[in-house]
Protein backbone atom coordinates (compact mmCIF):
# COMPACT_ATOMS: atom_id res chain seq x y z
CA UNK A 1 -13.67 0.67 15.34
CA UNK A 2 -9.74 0.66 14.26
CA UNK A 3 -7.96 3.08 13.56
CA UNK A 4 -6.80 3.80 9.86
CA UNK A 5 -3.00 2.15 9.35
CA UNK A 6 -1.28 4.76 7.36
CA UNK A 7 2.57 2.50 7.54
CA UNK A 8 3.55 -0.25 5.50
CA UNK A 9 6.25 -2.44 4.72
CA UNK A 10 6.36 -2.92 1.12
CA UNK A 11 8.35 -6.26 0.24
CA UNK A 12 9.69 -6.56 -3.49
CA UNK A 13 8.54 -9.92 -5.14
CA UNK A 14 11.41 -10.52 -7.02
CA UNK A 15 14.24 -9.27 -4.90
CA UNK A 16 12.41 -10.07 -1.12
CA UNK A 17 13.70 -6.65 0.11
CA UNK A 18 11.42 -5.25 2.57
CA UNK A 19 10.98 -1.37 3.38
CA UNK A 20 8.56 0.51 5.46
CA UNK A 21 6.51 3.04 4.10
CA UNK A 22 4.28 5.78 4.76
CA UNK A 23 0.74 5.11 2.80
CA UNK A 24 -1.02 8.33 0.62
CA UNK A 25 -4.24 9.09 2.86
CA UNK A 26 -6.37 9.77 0.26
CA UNK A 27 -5.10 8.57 -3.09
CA UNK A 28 -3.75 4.40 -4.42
CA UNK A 29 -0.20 4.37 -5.22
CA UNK A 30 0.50 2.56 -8.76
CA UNK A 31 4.13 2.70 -8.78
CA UNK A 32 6.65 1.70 -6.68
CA UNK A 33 10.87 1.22 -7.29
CA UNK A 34 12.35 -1.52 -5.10
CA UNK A 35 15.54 0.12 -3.40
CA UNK A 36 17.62 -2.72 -3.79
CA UNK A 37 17.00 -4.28 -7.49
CA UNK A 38 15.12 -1.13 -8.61
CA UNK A 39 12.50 -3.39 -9.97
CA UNK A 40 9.15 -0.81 -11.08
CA UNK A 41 6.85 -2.55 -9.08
CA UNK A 42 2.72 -2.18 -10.68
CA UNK A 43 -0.10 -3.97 -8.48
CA UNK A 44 -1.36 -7.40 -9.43
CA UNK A 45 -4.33 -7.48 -11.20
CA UNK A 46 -7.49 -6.74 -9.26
CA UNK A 47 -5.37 -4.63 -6.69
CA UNK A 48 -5.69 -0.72 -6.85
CA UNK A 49 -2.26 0.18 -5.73
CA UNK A 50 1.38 -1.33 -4.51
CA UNK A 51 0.61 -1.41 -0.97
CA UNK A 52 -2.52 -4.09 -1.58
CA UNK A 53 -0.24 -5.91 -3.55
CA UNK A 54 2.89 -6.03 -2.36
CA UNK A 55 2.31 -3.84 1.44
CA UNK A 56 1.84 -5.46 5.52
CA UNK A 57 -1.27 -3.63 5.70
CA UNK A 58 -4.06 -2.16 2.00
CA UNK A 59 -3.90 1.01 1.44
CA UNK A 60 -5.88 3.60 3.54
CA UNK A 61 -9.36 4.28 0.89
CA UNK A 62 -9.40 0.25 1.04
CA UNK A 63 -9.41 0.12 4.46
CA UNK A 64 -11.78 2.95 4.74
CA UNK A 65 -14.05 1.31 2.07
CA UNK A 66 -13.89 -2.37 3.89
CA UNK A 67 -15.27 -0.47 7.18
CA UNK A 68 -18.35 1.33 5.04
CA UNK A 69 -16.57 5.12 6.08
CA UNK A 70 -15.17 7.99 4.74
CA UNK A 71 -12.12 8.89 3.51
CA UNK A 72 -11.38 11.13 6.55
CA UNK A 73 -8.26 11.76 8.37
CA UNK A 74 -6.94 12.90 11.78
């Protein structure tokens, strides 16, 4: 089974700046400002959070609820 992937790299869609981020463990982020344009960035419709919108990798409770387990960490 794979491991959890709790890094990121969120990449604005109207600016194309990319930044790495650490993911939440147990909770969806909604909001996210680009660094460079300072755009709010929301997820698209359908998508709980910025990082399975915008991220390199969902966000850990999707991941978690893709393999069937529980939210636990460490």
């Amino acid at each position: 089974m794979n491991e959890v992937v709790f890094v990121s790299v969120l990449t604005c869609p109207y600016c194309g700046f990319a930044q790495r981020e650490t993911m939440p463990a147990d909770a969806c982020q909604f909001f996210y400002e680009c660094l460079r344009c300072h755009a709010r960035l929301r997820p698209r419709p359908g998508d709980c959070c910025v990082f399975c919108s915008y991220g390199s990798a969902p966000c850990p409770p999707i991941q978690l609820a893709r393999r069937g387990g529980s939210a636990q960490t460490g």
